[in-house]
N, C-alpha and C. Protein backbone atom coordinates (compact mmCIF):
# COMPACT_ATOMS: atom_id res chain seq x y z
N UNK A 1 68.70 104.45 91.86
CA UNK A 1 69.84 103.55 91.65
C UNK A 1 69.32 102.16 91.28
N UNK A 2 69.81 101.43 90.29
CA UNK A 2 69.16 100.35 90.12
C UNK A 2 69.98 99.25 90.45
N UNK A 3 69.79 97.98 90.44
CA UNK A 3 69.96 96.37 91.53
C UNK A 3 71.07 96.65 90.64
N UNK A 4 71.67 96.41 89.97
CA UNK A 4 72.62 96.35 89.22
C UNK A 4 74.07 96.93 90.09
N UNK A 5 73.65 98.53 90.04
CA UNK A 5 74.54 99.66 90.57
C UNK A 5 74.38 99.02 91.73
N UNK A 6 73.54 98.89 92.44
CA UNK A 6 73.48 98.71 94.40
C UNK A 6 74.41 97.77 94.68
N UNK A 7 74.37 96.61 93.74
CA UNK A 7 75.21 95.55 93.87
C UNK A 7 76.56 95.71 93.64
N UNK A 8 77.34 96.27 92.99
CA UNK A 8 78.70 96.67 92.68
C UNK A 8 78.95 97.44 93.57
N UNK A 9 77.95 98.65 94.27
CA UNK A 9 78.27 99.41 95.38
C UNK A 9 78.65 98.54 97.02
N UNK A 10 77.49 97.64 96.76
CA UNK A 10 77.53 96.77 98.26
C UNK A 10 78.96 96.12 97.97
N UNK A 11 79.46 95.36 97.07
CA UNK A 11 80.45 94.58 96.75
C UNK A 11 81.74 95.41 97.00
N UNK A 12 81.82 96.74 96.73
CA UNK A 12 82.84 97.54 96.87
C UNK A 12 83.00 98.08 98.48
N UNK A 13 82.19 98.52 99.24
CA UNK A 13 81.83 98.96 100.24
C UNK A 13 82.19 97.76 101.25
N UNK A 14 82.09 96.13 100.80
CA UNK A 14 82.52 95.13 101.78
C UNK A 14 84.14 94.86 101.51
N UNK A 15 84.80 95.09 100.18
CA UNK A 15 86.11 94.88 99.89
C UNK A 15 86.92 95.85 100.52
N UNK A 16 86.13 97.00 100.52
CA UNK A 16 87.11 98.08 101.49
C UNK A 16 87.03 98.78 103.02
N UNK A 17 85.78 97.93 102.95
CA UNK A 17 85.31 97.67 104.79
C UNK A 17 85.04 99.33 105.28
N UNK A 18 85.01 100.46 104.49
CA UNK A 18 84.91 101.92 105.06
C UNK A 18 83.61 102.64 104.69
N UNK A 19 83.23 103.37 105.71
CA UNK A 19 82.04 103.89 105.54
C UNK A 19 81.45 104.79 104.58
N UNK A 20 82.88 105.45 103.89
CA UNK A 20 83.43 106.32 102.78
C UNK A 20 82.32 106.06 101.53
N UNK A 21 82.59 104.47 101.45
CA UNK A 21 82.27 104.21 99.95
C UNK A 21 80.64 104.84 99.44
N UNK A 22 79.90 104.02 99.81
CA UNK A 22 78.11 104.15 99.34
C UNK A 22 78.10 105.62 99.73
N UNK A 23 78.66 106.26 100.29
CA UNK A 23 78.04 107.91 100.15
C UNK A 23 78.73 108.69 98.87
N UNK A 24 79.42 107.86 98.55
CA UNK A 24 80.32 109.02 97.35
C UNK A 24 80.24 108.04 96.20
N UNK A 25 80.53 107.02 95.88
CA UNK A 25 81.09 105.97 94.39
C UNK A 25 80.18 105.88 93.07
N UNK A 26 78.58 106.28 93.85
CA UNK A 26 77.75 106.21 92.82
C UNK A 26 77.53 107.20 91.71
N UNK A 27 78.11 108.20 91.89
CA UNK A 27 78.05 109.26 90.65
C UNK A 27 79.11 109.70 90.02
N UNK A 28 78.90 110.42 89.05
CA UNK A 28 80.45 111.00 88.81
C UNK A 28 80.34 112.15 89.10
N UNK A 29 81.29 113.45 88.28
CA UNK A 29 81.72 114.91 89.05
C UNK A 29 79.92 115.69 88.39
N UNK A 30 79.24 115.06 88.15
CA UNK A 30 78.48 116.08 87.45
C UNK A 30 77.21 115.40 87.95
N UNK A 31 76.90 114.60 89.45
CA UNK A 31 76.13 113.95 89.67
C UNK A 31 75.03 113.12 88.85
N UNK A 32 75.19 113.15 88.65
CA UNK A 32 74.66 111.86 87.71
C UNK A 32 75.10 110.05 88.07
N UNK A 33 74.55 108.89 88.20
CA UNK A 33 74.79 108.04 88.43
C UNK A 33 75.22 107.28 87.41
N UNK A 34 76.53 106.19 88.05
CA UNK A 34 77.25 105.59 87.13
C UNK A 34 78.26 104.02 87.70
N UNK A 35 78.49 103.61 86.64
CA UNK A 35 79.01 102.41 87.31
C UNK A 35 80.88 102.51 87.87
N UNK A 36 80.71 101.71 89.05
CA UNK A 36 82.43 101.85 89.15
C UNK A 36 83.07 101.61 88.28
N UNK A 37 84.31 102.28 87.92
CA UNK A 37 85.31 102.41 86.83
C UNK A 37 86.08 101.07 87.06
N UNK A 38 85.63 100.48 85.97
CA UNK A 38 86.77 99.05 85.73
C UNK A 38 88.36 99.21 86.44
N UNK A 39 88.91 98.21 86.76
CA UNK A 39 90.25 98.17 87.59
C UNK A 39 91.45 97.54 86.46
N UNK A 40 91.99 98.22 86.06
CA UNK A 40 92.97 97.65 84.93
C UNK A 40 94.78 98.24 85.53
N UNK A 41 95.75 97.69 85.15
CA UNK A 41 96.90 97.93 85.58
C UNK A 41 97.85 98.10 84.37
N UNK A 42 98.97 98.99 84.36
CA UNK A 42 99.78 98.68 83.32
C UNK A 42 101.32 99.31 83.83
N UNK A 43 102.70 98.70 83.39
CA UNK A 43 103.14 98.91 83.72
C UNK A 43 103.80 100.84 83.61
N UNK A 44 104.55 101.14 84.17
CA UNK A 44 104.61 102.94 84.36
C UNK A 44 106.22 103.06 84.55
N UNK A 45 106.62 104.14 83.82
CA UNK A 45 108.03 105.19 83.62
C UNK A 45 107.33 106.15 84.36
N UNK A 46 108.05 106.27 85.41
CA UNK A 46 108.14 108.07 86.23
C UNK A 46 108.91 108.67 85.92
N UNK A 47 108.80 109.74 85.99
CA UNK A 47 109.91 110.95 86.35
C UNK A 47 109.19 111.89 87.20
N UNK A 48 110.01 112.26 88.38
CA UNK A 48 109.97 112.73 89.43
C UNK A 48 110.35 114.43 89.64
N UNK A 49 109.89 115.33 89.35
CA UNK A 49 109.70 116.77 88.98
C UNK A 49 110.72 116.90 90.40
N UNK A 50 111.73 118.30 90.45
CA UNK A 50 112.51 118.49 91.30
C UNK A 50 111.91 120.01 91.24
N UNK A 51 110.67 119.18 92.58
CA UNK A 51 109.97 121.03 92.49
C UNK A 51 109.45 120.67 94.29
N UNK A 52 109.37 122.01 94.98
CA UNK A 52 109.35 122.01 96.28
C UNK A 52 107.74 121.48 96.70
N UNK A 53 107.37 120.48 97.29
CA UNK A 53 105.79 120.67 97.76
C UNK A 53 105.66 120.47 99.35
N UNK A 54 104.04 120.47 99.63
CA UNK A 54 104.07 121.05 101.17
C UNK A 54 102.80 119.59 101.16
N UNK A 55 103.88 119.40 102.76
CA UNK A 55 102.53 117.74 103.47
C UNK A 55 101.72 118.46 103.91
N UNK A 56 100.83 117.84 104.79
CA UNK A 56 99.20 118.73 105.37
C UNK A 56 99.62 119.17 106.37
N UNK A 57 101.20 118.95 107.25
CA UNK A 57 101.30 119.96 108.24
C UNK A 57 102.28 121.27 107.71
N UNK A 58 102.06 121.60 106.65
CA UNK A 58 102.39 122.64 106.20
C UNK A 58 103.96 122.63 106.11
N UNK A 59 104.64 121.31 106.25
CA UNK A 59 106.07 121.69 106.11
C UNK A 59 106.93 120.64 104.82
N UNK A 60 107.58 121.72 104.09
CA UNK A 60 107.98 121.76 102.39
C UNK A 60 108.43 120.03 102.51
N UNK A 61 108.92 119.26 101.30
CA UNK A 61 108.87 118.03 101.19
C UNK A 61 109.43 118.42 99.25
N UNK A 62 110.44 117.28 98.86
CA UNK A 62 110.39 116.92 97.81
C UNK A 62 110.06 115.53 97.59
N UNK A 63 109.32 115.12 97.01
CA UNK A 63 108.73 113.71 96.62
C UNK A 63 109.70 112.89 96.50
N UNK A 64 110.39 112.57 95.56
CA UNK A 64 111.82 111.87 95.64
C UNK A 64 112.61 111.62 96.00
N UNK A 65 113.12 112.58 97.39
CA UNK A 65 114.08 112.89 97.96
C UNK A 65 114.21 112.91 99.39
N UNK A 66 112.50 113.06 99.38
CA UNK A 66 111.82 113.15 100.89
C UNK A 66 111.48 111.97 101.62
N UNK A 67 110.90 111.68 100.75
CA UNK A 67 109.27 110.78 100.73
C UNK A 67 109.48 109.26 99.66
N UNK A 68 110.19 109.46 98.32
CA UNK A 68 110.33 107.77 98.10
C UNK A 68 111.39 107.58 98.39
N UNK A 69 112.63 107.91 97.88
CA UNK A 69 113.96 107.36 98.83
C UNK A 69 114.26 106.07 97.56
N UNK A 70 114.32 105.12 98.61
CA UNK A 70 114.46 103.76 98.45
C UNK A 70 113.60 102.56 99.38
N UNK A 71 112.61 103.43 99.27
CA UNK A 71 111.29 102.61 99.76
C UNK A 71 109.79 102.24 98.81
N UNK A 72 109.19 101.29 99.31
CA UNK A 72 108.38 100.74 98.33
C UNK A 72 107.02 102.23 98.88
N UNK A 73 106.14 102.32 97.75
CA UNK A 73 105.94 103.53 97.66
C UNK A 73 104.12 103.25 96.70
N UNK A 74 103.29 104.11 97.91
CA UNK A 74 101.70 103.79 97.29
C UNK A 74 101.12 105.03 97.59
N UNK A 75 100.56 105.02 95.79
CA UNK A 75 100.79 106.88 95.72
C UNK A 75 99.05 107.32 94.90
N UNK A 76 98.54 108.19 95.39
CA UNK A 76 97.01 108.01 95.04
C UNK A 76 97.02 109.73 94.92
N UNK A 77 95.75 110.05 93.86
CA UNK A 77 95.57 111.17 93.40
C UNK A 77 94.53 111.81 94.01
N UNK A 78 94.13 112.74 94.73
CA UNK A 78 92.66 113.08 94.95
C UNK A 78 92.89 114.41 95.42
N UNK A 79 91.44 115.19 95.38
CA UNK A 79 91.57 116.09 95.84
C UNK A 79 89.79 116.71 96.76
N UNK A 80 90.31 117.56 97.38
CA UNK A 80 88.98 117.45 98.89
C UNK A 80 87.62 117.73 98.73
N UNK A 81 87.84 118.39 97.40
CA UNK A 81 85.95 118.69 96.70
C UNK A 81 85.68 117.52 95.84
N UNK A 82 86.22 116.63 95.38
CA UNK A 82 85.71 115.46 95.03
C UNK A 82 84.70 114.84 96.12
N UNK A 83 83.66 114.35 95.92
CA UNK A 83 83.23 113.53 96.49
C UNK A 83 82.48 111.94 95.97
N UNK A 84 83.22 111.53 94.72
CA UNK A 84 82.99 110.64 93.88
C UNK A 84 84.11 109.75 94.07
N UNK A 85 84.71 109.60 92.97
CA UNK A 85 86.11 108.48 92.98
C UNK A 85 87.01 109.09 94.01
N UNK A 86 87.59 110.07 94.49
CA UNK A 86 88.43 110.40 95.46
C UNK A 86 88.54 109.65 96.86
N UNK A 87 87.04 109.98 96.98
CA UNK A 87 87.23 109.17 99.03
C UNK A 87 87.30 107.22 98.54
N UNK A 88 86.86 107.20 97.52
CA UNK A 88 87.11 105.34 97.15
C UNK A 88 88.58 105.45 97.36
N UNK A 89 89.30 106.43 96.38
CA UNK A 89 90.81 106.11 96.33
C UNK A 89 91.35 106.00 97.36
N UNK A 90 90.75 107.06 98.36
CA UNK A 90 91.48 107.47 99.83
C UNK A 90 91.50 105.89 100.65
N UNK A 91 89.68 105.37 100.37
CA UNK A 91 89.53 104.53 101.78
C UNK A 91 90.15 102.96 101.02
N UNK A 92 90.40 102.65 99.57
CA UNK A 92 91.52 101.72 99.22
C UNK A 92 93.15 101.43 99.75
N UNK A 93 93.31 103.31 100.01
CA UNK A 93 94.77 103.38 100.57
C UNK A 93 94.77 102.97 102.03
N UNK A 94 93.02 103.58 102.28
CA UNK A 94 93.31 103.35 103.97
C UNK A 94 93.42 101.80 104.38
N UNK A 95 92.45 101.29 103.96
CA UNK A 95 92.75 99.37 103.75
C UNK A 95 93.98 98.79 103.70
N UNK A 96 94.67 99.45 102.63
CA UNK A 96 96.24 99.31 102.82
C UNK A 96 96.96 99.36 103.64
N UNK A 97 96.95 100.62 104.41
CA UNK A 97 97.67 100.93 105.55
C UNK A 97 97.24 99.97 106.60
N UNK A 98 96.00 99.55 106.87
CA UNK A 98 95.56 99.32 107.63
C UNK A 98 96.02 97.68 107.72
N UNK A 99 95.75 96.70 106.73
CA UNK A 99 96.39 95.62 106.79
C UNK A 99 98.19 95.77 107.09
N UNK A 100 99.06 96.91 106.40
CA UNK A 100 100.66 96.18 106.07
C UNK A 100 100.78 96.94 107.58
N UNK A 101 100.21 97.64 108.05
CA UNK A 101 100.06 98.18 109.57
C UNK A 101 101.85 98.98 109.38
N UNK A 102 102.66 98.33 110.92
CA UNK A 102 103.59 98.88 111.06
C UNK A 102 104.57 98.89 110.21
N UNK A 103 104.72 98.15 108.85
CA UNK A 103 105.90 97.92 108.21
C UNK A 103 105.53 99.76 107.26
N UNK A 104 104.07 100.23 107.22
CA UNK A 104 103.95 101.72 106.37
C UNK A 104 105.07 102.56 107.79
N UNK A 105 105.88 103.48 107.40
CA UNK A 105 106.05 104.43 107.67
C UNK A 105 107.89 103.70 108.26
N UNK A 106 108.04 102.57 107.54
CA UNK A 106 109.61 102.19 107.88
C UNK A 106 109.91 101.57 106.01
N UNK A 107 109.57 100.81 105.89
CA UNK A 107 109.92 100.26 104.32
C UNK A 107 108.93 100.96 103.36
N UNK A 108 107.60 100.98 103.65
CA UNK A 108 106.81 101.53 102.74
C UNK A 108 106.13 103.04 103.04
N UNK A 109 105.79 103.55 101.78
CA UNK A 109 105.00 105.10 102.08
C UNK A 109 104.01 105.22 101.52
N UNK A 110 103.62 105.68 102.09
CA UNK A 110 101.87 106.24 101.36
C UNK A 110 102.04 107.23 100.81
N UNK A 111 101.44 108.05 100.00
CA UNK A 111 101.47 109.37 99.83
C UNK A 111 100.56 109.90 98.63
N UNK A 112 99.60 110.96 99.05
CA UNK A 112 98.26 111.05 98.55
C UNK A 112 98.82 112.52 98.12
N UNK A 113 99.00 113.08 96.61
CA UNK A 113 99.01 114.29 95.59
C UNK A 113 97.28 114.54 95.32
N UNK A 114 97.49 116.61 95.97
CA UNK A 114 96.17 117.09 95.36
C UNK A 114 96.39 117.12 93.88
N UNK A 115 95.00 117.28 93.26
CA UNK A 115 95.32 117.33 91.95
C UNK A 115 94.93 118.89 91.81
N UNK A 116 94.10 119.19 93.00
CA UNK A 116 93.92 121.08 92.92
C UNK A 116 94.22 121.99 94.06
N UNK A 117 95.56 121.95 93.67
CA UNK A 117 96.66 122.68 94.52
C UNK A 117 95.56 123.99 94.69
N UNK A 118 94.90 125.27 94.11
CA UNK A 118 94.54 126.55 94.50
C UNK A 118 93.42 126.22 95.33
N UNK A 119 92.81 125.05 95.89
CA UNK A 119 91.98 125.17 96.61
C UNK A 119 92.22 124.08 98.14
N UNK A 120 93.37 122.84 97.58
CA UNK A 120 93.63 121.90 98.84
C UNK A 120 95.16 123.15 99.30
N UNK A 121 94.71 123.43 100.49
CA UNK A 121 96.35 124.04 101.13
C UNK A 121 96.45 122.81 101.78
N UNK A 122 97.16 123.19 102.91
CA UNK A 122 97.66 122.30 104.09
C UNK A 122 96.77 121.75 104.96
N UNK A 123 96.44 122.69 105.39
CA UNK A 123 95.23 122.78 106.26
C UNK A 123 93.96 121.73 106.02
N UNK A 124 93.93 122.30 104.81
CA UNK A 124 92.55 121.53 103.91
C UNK A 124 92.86 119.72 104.01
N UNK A 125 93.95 119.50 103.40
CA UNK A 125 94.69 118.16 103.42
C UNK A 125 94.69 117.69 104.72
N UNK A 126 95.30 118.36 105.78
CA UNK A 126 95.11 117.89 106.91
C UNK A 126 93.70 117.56 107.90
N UNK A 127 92.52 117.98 107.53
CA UNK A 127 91.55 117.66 107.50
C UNK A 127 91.02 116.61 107.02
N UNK A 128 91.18 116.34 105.29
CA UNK A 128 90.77 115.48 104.88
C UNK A 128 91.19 114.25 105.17
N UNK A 129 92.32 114.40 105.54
CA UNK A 129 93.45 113.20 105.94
C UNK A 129 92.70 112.19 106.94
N UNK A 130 92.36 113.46 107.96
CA UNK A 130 92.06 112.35 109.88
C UNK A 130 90.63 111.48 109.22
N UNK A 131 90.16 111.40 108.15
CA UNK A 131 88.95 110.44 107.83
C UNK A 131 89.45 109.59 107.24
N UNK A 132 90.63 109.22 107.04
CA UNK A 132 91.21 107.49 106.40
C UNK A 132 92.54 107.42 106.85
N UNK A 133 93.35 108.58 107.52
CA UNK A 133 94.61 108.01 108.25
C UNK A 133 94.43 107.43 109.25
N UNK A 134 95.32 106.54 109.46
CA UNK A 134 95.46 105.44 110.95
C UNK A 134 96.98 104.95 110.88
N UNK A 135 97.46 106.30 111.45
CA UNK A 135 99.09 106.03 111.79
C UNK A 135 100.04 106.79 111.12
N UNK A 136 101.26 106.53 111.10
CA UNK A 136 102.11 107.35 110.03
C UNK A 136 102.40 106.86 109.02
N UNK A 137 103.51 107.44 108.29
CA UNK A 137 103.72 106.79 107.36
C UNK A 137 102.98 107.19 105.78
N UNK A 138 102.19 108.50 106.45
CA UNK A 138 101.04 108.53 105.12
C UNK A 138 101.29 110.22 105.01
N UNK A 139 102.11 110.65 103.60
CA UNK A 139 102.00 112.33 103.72
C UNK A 139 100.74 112.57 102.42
N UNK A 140 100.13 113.47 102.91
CA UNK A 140 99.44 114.30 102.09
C UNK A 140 99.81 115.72 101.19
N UNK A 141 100.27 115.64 99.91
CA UNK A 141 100.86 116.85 99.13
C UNK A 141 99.82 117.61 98.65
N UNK A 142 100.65 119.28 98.92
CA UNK A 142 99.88 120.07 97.96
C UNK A 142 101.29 121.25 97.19
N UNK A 143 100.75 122.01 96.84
CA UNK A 143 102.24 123.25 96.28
C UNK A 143 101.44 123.91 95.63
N UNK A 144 102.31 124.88 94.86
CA UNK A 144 101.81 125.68 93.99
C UNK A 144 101.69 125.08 93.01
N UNK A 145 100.53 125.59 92.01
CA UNK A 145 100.18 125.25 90.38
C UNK A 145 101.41 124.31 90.02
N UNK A 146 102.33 125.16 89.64
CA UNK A 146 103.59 124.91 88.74
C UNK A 146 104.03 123.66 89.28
N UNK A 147 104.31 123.89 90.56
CA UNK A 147 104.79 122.45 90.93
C UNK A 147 103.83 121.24 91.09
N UNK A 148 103.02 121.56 91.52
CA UNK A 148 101.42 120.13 91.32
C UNK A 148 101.43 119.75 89.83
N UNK A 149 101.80 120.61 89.01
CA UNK A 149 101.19 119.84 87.47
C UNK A 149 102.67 119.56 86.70
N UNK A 150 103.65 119.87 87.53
CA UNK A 150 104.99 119.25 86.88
C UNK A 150 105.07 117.95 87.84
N UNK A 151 104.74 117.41 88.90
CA UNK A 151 104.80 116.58 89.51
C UNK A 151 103.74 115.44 89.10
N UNK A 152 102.71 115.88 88.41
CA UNK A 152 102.17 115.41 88.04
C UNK A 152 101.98 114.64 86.61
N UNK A 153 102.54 115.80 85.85
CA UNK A 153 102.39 115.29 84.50
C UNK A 153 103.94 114.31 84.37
N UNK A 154 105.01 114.04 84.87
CA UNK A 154 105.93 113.60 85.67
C UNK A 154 105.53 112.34 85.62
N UNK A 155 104.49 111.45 86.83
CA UNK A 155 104.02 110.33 86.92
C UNK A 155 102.82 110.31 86.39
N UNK A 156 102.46 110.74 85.24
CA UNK A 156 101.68 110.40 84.66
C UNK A 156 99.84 110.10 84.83
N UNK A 157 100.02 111.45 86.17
CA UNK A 157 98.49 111.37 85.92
C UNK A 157 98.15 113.28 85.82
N UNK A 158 98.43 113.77 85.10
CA UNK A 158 97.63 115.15 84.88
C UNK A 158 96.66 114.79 83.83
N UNK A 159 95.71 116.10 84.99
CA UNK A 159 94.85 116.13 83.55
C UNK A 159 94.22 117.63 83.58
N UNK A 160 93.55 118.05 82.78
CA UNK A 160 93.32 119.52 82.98
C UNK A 160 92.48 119.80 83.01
N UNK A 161 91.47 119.01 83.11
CA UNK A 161 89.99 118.92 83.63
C UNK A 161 89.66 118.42 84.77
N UNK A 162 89.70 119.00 85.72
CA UNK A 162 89.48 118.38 87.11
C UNK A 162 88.56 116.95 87.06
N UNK A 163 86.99 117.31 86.42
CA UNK A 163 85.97 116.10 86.09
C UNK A 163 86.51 115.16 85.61
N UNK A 164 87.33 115.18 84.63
CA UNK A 164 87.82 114.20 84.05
C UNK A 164 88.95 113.22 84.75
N UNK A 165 89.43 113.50 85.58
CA UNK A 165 90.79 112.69 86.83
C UNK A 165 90.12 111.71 86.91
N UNK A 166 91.22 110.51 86.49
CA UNK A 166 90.74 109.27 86.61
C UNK A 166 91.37 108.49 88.17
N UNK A 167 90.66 107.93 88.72
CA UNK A 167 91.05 106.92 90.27
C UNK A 167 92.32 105.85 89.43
N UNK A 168 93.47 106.72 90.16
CA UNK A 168 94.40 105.92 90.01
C UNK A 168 95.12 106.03 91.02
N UNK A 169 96.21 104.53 91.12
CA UNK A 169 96.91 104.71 92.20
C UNK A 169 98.63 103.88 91.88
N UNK A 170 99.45 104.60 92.33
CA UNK A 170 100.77 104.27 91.59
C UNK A 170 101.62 103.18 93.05
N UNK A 171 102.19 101.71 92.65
CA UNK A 171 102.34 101.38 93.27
C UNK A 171 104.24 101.13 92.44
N UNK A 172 105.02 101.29 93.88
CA UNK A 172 106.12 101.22 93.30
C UNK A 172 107.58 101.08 94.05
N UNK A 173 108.85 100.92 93.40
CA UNK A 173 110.00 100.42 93.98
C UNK A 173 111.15 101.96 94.18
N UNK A 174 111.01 102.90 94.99
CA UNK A 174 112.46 103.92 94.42
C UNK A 174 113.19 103.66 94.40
N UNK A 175 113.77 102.04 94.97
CA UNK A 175 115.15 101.75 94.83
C UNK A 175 115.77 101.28 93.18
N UNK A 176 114.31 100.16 92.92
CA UNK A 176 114.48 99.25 92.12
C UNK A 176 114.12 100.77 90.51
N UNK A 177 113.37 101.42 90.94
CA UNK A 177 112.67 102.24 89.61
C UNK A 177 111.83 101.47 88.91
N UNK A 178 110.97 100.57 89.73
CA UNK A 178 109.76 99.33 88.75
C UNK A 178 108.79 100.04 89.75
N UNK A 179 107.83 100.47 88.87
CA UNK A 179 106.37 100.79 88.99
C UNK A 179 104.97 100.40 88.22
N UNK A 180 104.16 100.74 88.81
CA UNK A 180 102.66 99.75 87.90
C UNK A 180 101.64 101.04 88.16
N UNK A 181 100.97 101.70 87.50
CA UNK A 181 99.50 101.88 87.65
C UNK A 181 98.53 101.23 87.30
N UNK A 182 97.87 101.62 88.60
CA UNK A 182 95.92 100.64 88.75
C UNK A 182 95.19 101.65 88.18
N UNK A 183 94.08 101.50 87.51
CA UNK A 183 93.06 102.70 87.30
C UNK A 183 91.82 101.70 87.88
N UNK A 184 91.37 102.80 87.99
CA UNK A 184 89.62 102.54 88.66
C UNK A 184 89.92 102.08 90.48
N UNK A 185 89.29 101.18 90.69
CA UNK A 185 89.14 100.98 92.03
C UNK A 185 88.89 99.29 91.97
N UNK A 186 90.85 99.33 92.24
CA UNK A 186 91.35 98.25 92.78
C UNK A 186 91.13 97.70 93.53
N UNK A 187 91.03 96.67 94.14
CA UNK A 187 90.99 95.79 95.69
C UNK A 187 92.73 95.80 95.99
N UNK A 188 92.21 96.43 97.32
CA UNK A 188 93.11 96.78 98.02
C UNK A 188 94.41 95.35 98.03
N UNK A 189 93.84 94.16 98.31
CA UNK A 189 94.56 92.87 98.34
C UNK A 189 95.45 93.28 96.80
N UNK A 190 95.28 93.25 96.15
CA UNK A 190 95.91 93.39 94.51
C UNK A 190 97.37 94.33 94.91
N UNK A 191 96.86 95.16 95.47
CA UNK A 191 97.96 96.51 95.43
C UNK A 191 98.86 95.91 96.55
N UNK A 192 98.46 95.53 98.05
CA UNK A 192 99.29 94.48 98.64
C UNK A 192 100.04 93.50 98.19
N UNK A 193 99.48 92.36 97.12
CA UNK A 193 100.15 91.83 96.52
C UNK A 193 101.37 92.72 95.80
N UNK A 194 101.11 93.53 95.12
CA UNK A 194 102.14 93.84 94.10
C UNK A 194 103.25 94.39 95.59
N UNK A 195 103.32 95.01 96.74
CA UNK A 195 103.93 95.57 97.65
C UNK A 195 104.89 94.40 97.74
N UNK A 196 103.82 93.20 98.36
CA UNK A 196 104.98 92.12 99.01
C UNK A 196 105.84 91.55 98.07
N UNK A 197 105.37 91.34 96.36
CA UNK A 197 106.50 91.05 95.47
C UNK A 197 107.57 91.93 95.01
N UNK A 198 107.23 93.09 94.90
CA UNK A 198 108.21 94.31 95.23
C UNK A 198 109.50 94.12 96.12
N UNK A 199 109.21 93.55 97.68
CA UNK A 199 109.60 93.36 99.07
C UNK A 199 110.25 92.13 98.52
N UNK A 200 109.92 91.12 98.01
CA UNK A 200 110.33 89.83 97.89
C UNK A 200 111.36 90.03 97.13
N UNK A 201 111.60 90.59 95.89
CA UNK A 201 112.60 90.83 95.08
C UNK A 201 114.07 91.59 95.31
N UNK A 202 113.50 92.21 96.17
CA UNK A 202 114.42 92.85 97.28
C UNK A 202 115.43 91.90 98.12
N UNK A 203 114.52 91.04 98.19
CA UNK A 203 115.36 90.18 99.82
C UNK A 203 116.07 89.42 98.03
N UNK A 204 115.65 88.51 97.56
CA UNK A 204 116.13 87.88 96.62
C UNK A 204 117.03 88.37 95.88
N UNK A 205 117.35 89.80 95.33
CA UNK A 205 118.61 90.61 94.65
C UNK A 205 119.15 90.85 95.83
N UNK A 206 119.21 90.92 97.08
CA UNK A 206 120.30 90.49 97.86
C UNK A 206 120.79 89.54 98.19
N UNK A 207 120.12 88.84 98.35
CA UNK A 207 120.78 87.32 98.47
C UNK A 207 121.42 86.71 97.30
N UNK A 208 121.04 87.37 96.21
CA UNK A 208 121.95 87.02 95.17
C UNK A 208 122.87 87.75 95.10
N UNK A 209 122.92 89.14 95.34
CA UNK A 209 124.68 89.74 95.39
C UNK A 209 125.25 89.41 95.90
N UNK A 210 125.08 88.76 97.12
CA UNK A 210 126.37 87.84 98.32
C UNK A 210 126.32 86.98 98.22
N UNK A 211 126.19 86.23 97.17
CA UNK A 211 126.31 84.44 96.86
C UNK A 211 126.85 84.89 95.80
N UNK A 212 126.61 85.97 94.53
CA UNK A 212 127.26 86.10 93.37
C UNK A 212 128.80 86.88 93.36
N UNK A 213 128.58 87.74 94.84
CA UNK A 213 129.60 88.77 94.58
C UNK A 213 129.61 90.27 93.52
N UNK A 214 130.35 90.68 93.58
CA UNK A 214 129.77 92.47 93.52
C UNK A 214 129.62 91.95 91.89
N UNK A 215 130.12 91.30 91.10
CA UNK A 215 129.43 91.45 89.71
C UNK A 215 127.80 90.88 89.48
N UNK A 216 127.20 90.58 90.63
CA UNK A 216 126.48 90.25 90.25
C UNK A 216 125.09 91.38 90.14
N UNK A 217 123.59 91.08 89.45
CA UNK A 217 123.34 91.71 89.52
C UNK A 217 121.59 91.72 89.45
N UNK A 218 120.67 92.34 89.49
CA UNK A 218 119.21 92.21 90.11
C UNK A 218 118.78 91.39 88.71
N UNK A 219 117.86 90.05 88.83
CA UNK A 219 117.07 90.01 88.08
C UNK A 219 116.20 90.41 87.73
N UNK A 220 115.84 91.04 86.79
CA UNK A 220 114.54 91.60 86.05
C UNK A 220 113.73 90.96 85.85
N UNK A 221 112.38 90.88 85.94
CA UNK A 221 111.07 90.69 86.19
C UNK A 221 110.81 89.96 84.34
């Protein structure tokens, strides 16, 4: 590994404070060593697949219906034989949770999609889980084929090369329908930020409907 790599590793490994990072970030799926994937954002259209999936305690869940609601909503891709960009994504989310603490699992959700449903079951997920969960508020999905890659290609991260899955993480409004994807490996503070302005806009399009009255209506960004 050369000073270069060590240094982006140490730098990443102190931003996300977890032990996760320096054992997995330095390579990609084909071991070989490489640099962390740049952190870029852009804004994102979902659509939300109306297909049945299962959390890590094995009981069914629809994403939309279940799980975002009308809550602010931080949504990460990985799956349990990764051991490269995946556990970064995981221990970014866990940072997350870990700072907004009790407000995850009442206004906001976590929620971590396998990207290889025939090998993450429930079980598997629920395993991988107890190494970056700390509390509720955080479901882990898996399903069958059909439904993992309609849910997926949906919000916009399938891909059909497992190697190729890029570290992304979808941060977003179900009430409002405003979402952003991060690629690479964000600092966790960034994705907080975008949460609390999310939250802020909220209190502010209410306070403007009861000063405006029912014609009034959310400002757009």
């Amino acid at each position: 590994m050369n000073a270069k790599l060590a240094c982006n590793l140490l730098a990443l490994s102190l931003l996300l404070g977890g032990e996760h990072v320096l054992a997995h970030a330095g390579h990609d799926h084909s071991g070989h060593a490489e640099q962390p994937p740049a952190a870029r954002q852009e804004k994102a259209s979902v659509r939300f697949a109306d297909v049945s999936l299962l959390d890590q305690n094995g009981m069914p869940v629809r994403l939309e219906k279940d799980l975002v609601g009308d809550r602010l909503v931080v949504m990460g891709f990985i799956y349990t034989r990764c051991t490269t960009v995946c556990p970064v994504v995981s221990s970014i989310m866990s940072k997350v949770q870990q700072q907004l603490g009790g407000r995850v699992g009442e206004e906001i959700q976590l929620v971590s999609i396998s990207v290889d449903p025939q090998r993450d079951d429930s079980k598997r997920l629920l395993g991988y889980a107890k190494a970056f969960q700390r509390g509720p508020g955080w479901s882990w999905l898996t399903g069958s084929s059909y439904a993992i890659t309609e849910t997926l290609k949906g919000l916009g991260s399938f891909s059909a090369d497992l190697s190729q899955h890029p570290p992304l993480i979808l941060v977003g409004d179900g009430r409002s329908g405003h979402w952003t994807r991060y690629y690479g490996f964000t600092d966790p503070a960034v994705l907080i930020s975008e949460i609390n302005r999310l939250s802020a806009r909220r209190v502010h399009a209410k306070s403007t409907a009861i000063a405006g009255g029912p014609d009034s209506q959310e400002v757009q960004p």
